[in-house]
Protein backbone atom coordinates (compact mmCIF):
# COMPACT_ATOMS: atom_id res chain seq x y z
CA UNK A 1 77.63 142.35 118.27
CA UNK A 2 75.59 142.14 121.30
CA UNK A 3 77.23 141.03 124.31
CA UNK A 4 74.10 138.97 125.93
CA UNK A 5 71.60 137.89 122.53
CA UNK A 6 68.59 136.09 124.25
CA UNK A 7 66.32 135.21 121.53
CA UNK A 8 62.75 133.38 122.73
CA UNK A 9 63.98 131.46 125.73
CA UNK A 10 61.84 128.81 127.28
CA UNK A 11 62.56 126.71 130.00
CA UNK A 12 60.35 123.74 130.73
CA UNK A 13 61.41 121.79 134.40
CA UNK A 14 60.05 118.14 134.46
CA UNK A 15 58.33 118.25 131.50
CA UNK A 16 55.16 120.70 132.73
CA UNK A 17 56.52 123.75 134.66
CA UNK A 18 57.17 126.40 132.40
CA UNK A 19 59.71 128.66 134.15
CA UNK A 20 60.91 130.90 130.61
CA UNK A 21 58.06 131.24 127.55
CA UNK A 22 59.91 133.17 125.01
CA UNK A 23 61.79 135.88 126.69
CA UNK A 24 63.95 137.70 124.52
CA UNK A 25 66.24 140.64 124.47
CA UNK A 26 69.49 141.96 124.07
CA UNK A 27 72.50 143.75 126.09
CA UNK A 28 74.87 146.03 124.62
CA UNK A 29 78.88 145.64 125.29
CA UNK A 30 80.05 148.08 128.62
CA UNK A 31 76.29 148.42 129.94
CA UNK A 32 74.46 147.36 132.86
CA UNK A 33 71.07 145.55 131.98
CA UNK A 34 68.61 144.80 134.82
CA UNK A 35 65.99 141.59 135.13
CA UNK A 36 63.45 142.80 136.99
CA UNK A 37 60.00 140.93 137.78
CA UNK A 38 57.87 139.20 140.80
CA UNK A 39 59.23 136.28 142.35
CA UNK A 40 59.18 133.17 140.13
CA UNK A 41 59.08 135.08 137.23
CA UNK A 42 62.24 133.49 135.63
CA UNK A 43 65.01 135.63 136.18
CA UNK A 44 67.27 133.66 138.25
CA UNK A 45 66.69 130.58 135.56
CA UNK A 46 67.45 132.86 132.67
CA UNK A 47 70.71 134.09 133.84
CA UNK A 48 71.82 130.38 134.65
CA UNK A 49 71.09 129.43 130.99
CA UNK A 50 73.17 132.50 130.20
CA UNK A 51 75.71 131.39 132.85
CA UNK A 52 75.70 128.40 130.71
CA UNK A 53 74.31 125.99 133.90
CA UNK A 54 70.97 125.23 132.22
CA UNK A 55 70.19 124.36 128.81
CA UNK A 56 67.03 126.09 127.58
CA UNK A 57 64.35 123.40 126.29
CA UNK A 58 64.10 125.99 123.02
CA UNK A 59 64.95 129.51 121.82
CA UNK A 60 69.01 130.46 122.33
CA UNK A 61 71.28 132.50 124.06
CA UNK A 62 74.61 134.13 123.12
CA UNK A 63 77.42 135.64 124.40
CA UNK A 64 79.40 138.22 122.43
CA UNK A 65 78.14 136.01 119.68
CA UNK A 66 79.22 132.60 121.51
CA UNK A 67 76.44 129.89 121.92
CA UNK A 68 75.93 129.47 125.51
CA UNK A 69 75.08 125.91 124.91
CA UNK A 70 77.14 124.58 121.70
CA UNK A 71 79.80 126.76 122.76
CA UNK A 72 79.87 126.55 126.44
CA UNK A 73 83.40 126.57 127.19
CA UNK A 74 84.26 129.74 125.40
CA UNK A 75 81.39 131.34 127.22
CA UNK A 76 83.03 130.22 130.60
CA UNK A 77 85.73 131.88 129.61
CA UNK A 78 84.53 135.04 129.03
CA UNK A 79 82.02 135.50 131.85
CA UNK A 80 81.96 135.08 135.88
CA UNK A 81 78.72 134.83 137.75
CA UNK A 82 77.51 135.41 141.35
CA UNK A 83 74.72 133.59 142.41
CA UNK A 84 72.24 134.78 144.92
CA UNK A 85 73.02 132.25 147.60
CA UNK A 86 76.61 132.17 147.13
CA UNK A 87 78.64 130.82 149.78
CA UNK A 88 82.76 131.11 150.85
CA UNK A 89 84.99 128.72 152.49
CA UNK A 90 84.46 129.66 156.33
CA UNK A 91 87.78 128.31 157.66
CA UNK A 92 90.30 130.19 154.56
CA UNK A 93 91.04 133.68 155.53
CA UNK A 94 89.27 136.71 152.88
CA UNK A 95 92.54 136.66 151.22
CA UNK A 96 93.20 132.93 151.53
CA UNK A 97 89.72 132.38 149.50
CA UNK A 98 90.50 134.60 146.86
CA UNK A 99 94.11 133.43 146.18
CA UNK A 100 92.42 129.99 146.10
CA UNK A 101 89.49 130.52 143.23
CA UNK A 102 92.31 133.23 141.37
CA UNK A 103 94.08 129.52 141.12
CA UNK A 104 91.54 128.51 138.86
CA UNK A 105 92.02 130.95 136.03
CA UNK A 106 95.43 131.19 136.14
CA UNK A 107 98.35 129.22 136.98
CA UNK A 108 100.97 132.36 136.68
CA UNK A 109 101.47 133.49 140.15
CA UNK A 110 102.17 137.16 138.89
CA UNK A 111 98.84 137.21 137.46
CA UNK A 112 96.69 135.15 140.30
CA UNK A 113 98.31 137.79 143.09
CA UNK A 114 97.37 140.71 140.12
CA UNK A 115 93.83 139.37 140.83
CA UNK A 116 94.28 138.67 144.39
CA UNK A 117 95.12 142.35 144.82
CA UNK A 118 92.36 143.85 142.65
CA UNK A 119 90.47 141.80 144.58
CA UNK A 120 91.48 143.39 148.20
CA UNK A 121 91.00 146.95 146.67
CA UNK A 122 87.23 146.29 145.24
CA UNK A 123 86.08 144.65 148.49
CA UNK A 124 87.16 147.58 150.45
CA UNK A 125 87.37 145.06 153.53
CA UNK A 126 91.34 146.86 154.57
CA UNK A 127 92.73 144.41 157.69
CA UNK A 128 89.53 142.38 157.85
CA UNK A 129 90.51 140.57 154.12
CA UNK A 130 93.30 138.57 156.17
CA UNK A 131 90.06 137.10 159.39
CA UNK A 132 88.39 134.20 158.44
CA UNK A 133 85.39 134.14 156.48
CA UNK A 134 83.43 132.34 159.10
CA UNK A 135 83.83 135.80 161.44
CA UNK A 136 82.50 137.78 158.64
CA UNK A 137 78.89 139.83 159.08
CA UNK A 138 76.87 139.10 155.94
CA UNK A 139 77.59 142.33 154.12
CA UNK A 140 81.06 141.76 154.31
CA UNK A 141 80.65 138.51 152.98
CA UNK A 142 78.75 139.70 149.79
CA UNK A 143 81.32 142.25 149.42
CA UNK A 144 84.34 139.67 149.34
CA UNK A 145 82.23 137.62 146.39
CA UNK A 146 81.24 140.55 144.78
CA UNK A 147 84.93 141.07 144.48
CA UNK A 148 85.71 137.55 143.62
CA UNK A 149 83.57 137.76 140.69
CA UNK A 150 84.71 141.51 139.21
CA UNK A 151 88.38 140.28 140.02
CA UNK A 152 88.83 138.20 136.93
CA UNK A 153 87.86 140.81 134.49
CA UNK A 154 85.44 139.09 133.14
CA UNK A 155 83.66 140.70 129.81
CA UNK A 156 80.22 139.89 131.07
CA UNK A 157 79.65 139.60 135.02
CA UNK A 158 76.25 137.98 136.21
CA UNK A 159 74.72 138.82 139.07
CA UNK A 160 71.68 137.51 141.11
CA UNK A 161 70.10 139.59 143.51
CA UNK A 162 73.91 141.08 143.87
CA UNK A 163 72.51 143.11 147.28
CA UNK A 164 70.16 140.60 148.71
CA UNK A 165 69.57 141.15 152.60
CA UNK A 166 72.53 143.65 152.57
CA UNK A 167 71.95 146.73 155.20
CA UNK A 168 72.25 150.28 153.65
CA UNK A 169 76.04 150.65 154.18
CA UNK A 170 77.08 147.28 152.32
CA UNK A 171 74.27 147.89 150.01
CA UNK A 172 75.73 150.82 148.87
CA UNK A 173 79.14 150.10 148.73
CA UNK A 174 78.21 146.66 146.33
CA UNK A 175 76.36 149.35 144.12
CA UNK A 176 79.19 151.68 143.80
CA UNK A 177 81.99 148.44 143.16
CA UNK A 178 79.55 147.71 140.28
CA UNK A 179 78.96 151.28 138.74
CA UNK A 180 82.77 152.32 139.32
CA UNK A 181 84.25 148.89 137.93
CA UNK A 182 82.23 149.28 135.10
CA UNK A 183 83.05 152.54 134.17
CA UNK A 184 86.80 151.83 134.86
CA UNK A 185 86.90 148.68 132.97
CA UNK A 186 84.46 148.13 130.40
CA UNK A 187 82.93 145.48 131.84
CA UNK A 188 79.21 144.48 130.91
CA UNK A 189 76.90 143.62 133.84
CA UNK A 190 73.53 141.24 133.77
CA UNK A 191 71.95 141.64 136.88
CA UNK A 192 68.36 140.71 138.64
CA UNK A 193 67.59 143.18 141.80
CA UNK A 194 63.78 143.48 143.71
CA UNK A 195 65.29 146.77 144.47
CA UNK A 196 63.44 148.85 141.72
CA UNK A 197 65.70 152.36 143.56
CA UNK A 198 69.03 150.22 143.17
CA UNK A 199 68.11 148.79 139.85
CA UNK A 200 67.01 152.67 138.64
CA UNK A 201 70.21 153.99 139.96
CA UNK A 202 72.98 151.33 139.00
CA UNK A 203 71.13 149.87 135.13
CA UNK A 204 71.76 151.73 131.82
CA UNK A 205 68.64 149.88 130.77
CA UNK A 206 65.97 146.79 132.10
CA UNK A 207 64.03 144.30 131.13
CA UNK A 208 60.32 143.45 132.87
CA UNK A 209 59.44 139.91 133.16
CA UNK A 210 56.58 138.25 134.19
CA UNK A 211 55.30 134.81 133.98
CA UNK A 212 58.17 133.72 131.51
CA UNK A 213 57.79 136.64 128.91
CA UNK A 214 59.37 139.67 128.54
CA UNK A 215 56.54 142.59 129.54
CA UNK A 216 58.82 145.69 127.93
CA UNK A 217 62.07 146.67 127.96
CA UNK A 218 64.12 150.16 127.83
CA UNK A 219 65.44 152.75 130.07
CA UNK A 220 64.57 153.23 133.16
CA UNK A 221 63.89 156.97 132.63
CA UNK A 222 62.30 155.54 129.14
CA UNK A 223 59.94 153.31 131.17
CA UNK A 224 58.79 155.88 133.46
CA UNK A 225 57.72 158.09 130.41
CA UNK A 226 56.36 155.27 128.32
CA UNK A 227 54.21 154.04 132.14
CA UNK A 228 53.61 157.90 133.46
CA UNK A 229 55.18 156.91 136.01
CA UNK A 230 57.52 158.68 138.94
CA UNK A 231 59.48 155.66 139.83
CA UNK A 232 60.45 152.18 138.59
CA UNK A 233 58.31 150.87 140.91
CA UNK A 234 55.58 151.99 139.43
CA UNK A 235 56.26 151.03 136.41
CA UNK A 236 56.44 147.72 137.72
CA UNK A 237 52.73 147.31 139.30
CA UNK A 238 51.33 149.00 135.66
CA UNK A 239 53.63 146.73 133.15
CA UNK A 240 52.72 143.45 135.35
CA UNK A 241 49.27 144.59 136.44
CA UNK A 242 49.99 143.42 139.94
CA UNK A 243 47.53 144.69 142.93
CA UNK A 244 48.80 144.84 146.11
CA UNK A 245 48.03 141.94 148.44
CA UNK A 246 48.12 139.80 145.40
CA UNK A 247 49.84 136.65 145.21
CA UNK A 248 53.19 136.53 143.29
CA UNK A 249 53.47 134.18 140.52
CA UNK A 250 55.59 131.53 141.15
């Protein structure tokens, strides 16, 4: 059984903007898959529809073999995503925020605090967990949601852009909380990066998209043999055909 099944998604937004045109493929259980692709390509839509927050207009999605749309709620139970813009309540304290959304999965106060504390130890924020959020720098920020999301243990985490305007310090810590957690836990990872380095070092294997389809799909060291290519990024301009200076496709 896979643990994400995407099978010909295609998104349609008012009726004539085609987001997704068919993009299909498949994650394994305990891996990390990358989306990678130019802006507007579709990733962020296709990890909502797996996130079960859109409905595709055709194709389907699964979940450890759960429909993501006729079987939404046991989807939600098995997943926890991190959106790119994510937010936290600025006036509750680091820890005060994660008690709070560890309230929503369980009502045993043994097992929210067991969350609450895994929490503390992933974010690797020490004295600073117990300021309020508002005072936090934006790295630190990304590192108490990163946290929030890993905290739950979910079987599938989703993550958009998981390192988005993060300096090289927080960047690399998120990175490391994702490769360590998985290997400690199990846990299977859907991510989108721009970062071709990050999504080289941290992904087990990616997916190009580009204009709604799926270009190719494999290992990143896989890629770079199929392309003749050095780096990811590279692979990138030759599987999309993009020229530099060109417009992305939005």
């Amino acid at each position: 059984m896979y643990a994400v099944e995407a099978a010909n998604l295609v998104k349609v937004y008012e009726g004539r903007v085609r987001a997704l045109d068919g993009i299909s493929f498949q994650v394994e259980p305990g891996e990390i898959f990358g989306l990678i692709g130019p802006n507007g390509a579709g990733k962020t839509t296709t990890l909502r529809i797996v996130a079960t927050l859109l409905r595709p207009t055709e194709g389907a999605a699964r979940v450890f073999g759960y429909d993501v749309v006729n079987e939404a709620d046991k989807v939600r139970r098995i997943i926890s995503y991190l959106p790119e813009e994510a937010g936290a309540y600025r006036n509750l304290s680091g820890l005060e925020y994660l008690r709070f959304v560890a309230g929503f999965y369980s009502e045993d106060k043994d097992a929210v605090e067991e969350m609450v504390s895994r929490a503390v130890e992933i974010s690797g924020l020490s004295d600073k967990i117990h300021e309020r959020v508002k005072g936090y720098s934006k790295g630190m920020k990304r590192r108490l949601l990163v946290a929030r999301t890993l905290m739950v243990l979910p079987r599938l985490a989703i993550m958009d852009e998981p390192t988005s305007g993060l300096d090289v310090v927080h960047a690399i810590h998120v990175r490391e909380i994702i490769k360590d957690y998985v290997e400690k836990h199990g846990v299977t990872v859907l991510l989108s990066s721009h970062n071709m380095l990050e999504v080289e070092y941290l992904c087990d294997r990616v997916a190009i998209i580009n204009k709604g389809r799926t270009v190719c799909e494999g290992t990143p060291d896989g890629l770079k043999k199929e392309f003749e290519a050095e780096n990811l990024e590279e692979v990138f301009m030759k599987a999309t055909e993009a020229k530099v200076g060109e417009e992305a496709y939005v």
